[in-house]
N, C-alpha and C. Protein backbone atom coordinates (compact mmCIF):
# COMPACT_ATOMS: atom_id res chain seq x y z
N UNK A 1 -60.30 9.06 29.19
CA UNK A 1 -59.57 10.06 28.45
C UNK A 1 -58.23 10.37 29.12
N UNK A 2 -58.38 10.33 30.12
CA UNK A 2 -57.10 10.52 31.42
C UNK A 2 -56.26 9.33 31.32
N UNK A 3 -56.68 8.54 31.17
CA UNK A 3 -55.61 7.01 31.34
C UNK A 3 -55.37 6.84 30.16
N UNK A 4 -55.90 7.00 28.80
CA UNK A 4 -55.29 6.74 27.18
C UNK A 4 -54.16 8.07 27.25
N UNK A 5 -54.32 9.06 27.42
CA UNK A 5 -52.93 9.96 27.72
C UNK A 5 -52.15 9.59 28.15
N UNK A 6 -52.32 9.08 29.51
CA UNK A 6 -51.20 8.55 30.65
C UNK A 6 -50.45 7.68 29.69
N UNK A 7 -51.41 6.74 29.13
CA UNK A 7 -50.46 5.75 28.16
C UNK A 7 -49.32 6.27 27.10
N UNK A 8 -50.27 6.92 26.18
CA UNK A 8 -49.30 7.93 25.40
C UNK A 8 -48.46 8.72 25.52
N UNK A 9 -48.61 9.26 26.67
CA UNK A 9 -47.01 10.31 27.99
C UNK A 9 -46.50 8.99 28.04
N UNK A 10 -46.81 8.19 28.40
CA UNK A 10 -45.53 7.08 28.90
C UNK A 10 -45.19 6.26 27.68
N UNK A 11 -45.70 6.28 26.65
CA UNK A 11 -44.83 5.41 25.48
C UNK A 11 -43.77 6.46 25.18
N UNK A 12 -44.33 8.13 24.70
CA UNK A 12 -43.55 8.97 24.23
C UNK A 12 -42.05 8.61 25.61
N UNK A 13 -42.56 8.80 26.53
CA UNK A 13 -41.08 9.20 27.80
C UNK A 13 -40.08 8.11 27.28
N UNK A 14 -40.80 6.53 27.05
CA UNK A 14 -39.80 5.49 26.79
C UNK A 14 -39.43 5.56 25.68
N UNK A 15 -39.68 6.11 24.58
CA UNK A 15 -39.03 6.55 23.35
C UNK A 15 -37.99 7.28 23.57
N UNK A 16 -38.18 8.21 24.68
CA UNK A 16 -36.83 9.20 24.37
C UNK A 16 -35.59 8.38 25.33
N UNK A 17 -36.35 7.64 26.37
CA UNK A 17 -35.09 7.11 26.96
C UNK A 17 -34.43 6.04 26.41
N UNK A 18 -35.31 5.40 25.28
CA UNK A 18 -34.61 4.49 24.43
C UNK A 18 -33.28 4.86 23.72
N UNK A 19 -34.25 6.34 23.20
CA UNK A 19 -33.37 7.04 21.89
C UNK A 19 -32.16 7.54 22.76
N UNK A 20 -32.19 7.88 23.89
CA UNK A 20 -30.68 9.03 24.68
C UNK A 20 -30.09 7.93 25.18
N UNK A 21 -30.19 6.99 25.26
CA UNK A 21 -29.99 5.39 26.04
C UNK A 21 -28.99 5.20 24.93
N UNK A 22 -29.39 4.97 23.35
CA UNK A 22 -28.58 3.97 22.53
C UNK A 22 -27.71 5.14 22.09
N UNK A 23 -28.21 6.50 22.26
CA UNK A 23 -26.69 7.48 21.91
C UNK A 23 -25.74 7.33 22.70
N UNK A 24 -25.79 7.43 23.93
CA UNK A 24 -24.55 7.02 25.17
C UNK A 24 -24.44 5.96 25.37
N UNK A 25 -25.05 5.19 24.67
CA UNK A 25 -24.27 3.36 25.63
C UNK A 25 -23.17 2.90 24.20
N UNK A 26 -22.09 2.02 24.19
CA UNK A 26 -21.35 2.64 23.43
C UNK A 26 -21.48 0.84 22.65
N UNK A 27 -20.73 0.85 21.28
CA UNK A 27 -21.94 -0.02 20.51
C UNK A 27 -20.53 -1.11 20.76
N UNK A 28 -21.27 -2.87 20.90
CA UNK A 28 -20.42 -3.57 21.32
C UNK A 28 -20.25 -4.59 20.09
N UNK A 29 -19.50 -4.60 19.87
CA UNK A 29 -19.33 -5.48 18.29
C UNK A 29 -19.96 -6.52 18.63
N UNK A 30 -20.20 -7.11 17.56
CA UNK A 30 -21.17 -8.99 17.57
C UNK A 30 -19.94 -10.14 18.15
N UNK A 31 -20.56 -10.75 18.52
CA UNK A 31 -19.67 -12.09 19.08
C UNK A 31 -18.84 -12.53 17.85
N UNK A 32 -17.63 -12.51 18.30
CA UNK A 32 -16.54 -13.06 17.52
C UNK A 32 -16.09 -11.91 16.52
N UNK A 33 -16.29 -11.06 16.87
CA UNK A 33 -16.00 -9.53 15.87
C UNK A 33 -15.06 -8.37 16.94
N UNK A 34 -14.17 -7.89 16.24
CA UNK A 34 -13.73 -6.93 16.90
C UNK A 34 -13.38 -5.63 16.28
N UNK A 35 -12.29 -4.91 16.41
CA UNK A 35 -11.69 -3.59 15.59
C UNK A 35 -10.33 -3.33 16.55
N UNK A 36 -9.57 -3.12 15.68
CA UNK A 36 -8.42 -2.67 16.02
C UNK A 36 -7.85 -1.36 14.77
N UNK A 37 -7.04 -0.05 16.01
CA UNK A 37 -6.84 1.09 15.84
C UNK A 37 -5.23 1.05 15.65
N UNK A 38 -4.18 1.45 14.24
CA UNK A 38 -2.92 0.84 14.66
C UNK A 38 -2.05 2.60 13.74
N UNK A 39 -1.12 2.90 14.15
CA UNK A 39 -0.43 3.93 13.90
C UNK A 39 1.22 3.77 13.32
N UNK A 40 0.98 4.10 12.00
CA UNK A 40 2.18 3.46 11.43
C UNK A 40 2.36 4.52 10.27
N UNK A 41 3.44 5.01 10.65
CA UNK A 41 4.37 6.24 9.59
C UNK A 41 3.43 7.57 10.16
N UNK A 42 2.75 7.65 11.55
CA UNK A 42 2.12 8.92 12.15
C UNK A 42 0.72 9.05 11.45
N UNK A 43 0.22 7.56 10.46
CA UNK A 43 -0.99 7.24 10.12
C UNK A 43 -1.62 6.21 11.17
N UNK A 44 -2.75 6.88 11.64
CA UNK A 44 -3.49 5.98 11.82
C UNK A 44 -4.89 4.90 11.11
N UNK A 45 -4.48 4.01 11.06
CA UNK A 45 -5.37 3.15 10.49
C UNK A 45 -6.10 1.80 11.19
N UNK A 46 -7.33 1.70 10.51
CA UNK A 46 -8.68 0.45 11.33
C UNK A 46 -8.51 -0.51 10.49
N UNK A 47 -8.57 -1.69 11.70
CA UNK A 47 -9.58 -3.03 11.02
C UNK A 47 -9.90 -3.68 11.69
N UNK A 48 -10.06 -5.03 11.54
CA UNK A 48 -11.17 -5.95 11.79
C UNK A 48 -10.28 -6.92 12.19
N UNK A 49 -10.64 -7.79 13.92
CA UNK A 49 -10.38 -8.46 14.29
C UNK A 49 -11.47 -9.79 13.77
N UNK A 50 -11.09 -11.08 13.14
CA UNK A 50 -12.51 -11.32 13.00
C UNK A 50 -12.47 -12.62 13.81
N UNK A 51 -13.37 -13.71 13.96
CA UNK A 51 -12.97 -15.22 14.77
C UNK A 51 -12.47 -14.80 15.89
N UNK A 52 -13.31 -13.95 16.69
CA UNK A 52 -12.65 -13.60 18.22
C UNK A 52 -12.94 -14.76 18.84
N UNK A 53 -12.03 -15.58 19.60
CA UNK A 53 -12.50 -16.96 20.15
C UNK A 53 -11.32 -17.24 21.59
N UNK A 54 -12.63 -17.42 22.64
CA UNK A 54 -11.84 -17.89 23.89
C UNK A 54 -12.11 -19.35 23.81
N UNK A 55 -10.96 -20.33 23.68
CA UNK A 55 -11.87 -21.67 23.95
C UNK A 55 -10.62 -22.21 25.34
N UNK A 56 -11.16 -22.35 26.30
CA UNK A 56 -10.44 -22.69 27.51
C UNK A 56 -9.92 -21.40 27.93
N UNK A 57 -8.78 -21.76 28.25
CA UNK A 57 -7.60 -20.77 28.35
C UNK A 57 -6.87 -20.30 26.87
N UNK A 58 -7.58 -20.76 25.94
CA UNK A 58 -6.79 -20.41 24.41
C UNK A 58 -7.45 -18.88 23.56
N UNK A 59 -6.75 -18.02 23.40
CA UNK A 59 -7.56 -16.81 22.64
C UNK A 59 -6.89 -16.86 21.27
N UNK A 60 -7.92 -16.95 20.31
CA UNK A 60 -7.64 -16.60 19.01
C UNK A 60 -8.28 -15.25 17.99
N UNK A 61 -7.77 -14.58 17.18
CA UNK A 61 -8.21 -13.45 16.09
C UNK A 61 -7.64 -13.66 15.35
N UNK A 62 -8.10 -13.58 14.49
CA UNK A 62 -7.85 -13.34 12.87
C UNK A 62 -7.89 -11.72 12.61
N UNK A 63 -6.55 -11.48 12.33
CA UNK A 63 -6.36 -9.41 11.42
C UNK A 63 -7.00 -9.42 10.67
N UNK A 64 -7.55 -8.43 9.67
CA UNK A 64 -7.73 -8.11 8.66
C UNK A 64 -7.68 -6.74 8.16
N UNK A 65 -6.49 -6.06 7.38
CA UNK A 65 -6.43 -4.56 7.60
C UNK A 65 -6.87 -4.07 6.02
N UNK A 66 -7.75 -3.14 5.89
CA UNK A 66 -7.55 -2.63 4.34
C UNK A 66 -7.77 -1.38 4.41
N UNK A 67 -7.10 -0.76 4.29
CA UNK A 67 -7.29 0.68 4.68
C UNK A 67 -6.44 1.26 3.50
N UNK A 68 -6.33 3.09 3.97
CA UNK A 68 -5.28 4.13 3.07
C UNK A 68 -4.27 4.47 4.19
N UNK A 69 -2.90 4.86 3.39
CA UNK A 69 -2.02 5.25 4.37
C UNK A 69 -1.99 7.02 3.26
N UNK A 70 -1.93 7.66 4.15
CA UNK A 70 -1.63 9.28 3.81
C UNK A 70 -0.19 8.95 3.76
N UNK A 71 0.33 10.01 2.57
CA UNK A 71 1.16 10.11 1.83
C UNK A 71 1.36 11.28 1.31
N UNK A 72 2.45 11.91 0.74
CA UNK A 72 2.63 13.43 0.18
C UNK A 72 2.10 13.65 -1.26
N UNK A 73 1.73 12.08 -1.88
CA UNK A 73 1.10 12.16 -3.27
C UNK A 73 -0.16 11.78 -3.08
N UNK A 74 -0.50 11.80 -1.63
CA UNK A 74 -2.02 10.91 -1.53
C UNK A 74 -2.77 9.71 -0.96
N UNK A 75 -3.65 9.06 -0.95
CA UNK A 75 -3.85 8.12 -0.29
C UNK A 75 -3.25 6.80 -1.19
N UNK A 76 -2.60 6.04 0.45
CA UNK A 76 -2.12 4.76 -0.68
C UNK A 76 -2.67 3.93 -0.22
N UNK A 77 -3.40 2.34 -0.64
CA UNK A 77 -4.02 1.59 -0.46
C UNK A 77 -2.83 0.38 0.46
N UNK A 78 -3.76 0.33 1.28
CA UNK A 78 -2.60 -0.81 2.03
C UNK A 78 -3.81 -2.21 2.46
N UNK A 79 -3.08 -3.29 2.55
CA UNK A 79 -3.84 -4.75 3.25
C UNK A 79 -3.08 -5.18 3.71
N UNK A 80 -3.42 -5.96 4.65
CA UNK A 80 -2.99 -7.20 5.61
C UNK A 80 -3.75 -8.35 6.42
N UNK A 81 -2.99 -8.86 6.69
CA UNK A 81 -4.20 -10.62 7.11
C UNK A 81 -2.47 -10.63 8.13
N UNK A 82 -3.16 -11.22 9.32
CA UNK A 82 -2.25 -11.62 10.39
C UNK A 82 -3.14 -13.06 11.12
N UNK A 83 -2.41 -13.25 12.33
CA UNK A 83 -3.24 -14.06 13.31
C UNK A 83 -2.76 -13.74 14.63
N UNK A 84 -3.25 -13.26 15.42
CA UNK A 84 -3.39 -12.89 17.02
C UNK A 84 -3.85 -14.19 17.47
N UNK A 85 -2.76 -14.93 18.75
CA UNK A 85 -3.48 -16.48 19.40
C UNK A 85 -2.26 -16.05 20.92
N UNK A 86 -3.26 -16.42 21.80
CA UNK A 86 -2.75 -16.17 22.75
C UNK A 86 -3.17 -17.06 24.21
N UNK A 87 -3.38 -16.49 25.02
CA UNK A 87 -3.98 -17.18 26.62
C UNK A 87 -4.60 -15.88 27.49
N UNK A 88 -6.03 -16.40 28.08
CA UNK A 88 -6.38 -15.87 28.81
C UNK A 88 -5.94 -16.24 30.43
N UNK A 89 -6.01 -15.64 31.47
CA UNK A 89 -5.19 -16.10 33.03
C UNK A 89 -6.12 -15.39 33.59
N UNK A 90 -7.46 -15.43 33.94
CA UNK A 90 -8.77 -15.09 34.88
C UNK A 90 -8.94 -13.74 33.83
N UNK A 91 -9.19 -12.63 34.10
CA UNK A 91 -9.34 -11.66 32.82
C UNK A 91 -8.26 -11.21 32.29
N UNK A 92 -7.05 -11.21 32.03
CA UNK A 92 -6.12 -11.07 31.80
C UNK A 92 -5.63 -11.64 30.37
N UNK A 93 -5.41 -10.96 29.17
CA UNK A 93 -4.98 -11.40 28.04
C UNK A 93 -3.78 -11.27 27.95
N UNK A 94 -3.12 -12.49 27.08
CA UNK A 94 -1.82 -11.53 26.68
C UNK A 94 -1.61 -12.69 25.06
N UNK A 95 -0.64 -12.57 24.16
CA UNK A 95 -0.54 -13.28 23.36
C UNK A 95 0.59 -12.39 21.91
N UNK A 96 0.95 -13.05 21.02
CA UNK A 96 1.53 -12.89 19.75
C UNK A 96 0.95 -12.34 18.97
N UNK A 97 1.47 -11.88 17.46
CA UNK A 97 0.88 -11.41 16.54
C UNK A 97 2.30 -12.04 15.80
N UNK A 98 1.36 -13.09 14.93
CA UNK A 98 2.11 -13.60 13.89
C UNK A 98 1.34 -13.68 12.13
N UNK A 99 2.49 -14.43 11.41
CA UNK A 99 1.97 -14.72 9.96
C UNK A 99 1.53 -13.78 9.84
N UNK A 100 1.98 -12.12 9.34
CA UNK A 100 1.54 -11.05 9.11
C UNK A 100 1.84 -10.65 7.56
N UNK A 101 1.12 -11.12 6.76
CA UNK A 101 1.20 -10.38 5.59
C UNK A 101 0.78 -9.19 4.74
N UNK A 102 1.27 -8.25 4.00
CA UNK A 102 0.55 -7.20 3.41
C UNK A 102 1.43 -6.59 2.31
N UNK A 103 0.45 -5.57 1.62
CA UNK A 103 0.76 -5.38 0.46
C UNK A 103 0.11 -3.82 0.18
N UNK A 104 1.37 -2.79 0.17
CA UNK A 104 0.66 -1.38 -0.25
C UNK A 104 1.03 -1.26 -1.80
N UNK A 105 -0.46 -0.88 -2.35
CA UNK A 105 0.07 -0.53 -4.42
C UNK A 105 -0.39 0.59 -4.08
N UNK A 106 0.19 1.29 -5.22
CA UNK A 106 0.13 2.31 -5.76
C UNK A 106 0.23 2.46 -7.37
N UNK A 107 -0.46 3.29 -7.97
CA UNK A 107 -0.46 3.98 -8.92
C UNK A 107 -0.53 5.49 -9.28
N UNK A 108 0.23 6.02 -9.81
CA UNK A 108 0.82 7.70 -10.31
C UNK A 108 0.77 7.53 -11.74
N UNK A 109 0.19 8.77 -12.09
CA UNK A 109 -0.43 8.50 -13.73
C UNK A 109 -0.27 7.24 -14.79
N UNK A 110 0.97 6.93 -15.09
CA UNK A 110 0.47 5.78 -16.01
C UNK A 110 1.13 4.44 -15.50
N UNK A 111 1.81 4.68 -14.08
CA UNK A 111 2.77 3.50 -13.33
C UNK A 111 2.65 3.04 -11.97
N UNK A 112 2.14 1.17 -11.97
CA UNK A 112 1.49 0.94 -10.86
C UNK A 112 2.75 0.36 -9.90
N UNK A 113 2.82 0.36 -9.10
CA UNK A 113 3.87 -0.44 -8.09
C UNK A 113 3.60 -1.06 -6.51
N UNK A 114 4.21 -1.62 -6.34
CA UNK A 114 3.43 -2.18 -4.80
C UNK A 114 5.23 -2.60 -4.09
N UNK A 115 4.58 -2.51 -2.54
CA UNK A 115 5.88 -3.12 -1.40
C UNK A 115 5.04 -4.37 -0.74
N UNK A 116 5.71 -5.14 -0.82
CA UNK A 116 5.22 -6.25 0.06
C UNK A 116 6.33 -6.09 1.61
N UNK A 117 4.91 -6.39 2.62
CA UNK A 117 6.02 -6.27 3.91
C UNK A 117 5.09 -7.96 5.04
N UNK A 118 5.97 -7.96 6.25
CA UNK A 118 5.70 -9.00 7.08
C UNK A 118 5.63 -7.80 8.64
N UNK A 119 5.39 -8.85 9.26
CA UNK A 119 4.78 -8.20 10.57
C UNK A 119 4.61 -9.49 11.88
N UNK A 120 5.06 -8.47 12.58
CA UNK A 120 5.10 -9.08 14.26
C UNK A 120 4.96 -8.80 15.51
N UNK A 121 4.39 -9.46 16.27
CA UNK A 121 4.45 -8.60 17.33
C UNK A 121 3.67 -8.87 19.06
N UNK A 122 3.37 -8.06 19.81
CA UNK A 122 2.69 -8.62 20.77
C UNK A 122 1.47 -8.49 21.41
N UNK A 123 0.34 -8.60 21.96
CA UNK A 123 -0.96 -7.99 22.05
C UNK A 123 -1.12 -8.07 23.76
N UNK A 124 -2.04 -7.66 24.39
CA UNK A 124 -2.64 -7.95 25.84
C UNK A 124 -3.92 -6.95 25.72
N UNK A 125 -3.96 -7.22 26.99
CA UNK A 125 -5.36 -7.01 27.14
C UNK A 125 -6.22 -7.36 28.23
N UNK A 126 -7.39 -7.11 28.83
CA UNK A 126 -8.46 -7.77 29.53
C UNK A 126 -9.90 -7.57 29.32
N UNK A 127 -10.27 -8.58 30.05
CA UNK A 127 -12.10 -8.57 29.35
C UNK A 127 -12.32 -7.70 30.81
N UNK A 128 -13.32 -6.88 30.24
CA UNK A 128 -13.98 -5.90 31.04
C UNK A 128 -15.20 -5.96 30.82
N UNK A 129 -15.83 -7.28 30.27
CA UNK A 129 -16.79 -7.67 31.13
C UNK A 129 -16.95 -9.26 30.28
N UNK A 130 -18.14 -10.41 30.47
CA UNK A 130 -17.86 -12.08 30.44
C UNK A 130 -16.61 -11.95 28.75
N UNK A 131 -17.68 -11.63 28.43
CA UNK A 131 -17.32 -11.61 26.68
C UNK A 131 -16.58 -10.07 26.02
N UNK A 132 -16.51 -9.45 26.53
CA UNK A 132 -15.61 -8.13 25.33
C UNK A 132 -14.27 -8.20 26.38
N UNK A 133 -13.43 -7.68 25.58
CA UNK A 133 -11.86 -7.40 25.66
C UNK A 133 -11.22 -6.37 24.85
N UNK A 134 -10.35 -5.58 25.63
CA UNK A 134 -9.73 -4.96 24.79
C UNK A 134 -8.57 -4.51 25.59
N UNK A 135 -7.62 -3.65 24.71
CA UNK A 135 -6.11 -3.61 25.56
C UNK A 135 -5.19 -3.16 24.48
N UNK A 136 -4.08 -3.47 24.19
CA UNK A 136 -2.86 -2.47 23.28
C UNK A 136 -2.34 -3.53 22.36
N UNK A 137 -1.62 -3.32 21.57
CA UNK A 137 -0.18 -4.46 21.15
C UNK A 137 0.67 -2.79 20.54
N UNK A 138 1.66 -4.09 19.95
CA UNK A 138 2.53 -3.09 19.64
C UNK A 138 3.72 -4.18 18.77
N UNK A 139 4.63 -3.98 17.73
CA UNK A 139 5.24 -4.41 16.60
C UNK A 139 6.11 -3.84 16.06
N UNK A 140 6.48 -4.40 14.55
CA UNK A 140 6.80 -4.47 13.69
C UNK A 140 7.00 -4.83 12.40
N UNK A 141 6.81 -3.85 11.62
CA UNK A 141 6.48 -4.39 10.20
C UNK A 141 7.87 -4.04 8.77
N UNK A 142 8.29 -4.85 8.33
CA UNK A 142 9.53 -5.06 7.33
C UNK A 142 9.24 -5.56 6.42
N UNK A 143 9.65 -4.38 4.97
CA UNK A 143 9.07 -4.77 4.35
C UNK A 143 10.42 -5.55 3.36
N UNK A 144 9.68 -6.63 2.65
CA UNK A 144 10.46 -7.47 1.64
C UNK A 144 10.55 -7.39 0.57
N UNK A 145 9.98 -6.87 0.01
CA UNK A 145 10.09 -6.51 -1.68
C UNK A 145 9.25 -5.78 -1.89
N UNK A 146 9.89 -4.45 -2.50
CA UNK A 146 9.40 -2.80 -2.92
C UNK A 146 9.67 -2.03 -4.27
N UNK A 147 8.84 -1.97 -5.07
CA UNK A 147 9.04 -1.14 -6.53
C UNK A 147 9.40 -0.09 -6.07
N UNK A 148 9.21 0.61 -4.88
CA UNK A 148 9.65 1.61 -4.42
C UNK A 148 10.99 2.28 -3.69
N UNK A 149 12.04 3.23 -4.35
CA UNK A 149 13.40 3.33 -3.82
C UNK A 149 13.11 3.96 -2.57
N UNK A 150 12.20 4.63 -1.92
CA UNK A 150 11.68 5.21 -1.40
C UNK A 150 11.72 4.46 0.27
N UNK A 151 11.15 2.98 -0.20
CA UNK A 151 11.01 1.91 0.71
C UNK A 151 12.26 1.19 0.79
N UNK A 152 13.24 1.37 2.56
CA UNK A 152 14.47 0.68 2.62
C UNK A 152 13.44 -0.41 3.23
N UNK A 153 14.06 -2.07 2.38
CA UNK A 153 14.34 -3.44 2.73
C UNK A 153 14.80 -4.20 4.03
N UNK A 154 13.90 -4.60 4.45
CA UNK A 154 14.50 -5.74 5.77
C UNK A 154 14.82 -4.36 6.65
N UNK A 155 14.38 -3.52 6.95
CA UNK A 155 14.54 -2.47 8.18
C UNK A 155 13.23 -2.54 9.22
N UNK A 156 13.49 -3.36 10.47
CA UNK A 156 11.60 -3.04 10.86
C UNK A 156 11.15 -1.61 11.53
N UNK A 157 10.50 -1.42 11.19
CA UNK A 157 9.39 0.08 11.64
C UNK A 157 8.62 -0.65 12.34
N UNK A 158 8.67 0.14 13.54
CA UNK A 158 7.48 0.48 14.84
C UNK A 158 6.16 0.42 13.99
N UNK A 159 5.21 -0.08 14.99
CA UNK A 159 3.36 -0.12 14.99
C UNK A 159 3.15 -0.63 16.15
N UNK A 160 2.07 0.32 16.57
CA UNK A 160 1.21 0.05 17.60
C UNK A 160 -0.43 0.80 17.48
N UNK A 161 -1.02 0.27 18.43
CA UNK A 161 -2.33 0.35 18.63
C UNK A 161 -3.38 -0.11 19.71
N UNK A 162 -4.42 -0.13 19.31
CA UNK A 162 -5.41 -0.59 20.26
C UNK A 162 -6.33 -1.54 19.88
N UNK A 163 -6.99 -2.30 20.62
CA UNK A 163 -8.08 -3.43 19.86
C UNK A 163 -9.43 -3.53 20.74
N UNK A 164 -9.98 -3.80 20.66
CA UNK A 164 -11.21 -4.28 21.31
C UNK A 164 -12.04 -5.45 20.74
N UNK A 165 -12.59 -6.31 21.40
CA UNK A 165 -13.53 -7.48 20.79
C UNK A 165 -14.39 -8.14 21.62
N UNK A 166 -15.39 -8.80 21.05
CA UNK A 166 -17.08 -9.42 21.58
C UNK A 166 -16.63 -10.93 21.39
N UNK A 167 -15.47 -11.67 22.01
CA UNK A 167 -15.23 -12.53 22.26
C UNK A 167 -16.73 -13.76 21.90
N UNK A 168 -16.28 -15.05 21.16
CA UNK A 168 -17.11 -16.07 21.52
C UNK A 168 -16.21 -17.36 22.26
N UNK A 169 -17.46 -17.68 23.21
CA UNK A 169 -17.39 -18.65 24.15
C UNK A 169 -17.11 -20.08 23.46
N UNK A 170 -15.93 -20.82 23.73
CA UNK A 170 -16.19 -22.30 22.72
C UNK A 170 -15.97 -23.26 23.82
């Protein structure tokens, strides 16, 4: 009767240290997955690093942004697709942000419009531990064609942010 308790005190104890364990340990994206945090017009907005890949000394990501940008009429829908490729030097990242495309629409009661813009820029970083990385970049994004008078042409605007990723090994 004494030792089937003992058992049951000790499954319950490892339950809770499971449960207070996975609240504080902090969650590590899947291999080849990341997130990046980026601040543009005093919005901040997320996405998805995806194809996180060290192969040698070569680092590659794929952007992927779809988010809202706050606005004085509201949320506006924004996307983008880039490519982050760079070099690792023992933990030490550093690399480009190129081929940046995107596209914010909008619609106001019965009239839809969109800005197309491009983007550039630079990333770093280090792995802080075999496989995750993370670190800053920072840019620019110009946009090229805008239904909007609102939006000045070929002017680049500042972006920056943060990234993190669960690197795969190739």
């Amino acid at each position: 009767m004494i030792r089937g308790r003992r058992i049951e005190l000790s499954a319950v104890l490892l339950l809770i240290v499971v449960s207070v364990t996975s609240i504080f340990s902090p969650a590590l994206a899947n291999p080849g997955q990341g997130v990046f945090s980026m601040i543009i017009s005093q919005t901040t907005l997320a996405g998805n690093l995806d194809d996180a890949v060290i192969n040698g000394n070569a680092v590659t990501m794929s952007m992927v942004l779809n988010g809202n940008l706050q606005t004085s009429i509201g949320q506006v829908p924004i996307t983008a697709n880039g490519n982050w490729v760079g070099t690792r030097n023992g933990t030490g990242l550093t690399g480009t942000i190129k081929d940046v495309t995107g596209t914010i629409h909008l619609c106001f009661l019965f009239w839809c419009g969109q800005a197309e813009f491009i983007g550039q820029g630079t990333w770093n970083g280090n792995l802080t531990m075999t496989t995750a990385g993370s670190g800053t970049f920072q840019g620019t994004i110009e946009f090229t064609s805008s239904d909007f008078s609102q939006i000045h042409l070929n002017e680049p605007a500042p972006v920056s942010g943060t990234w993190t990723a669960e690197f795969q090994m190739a």
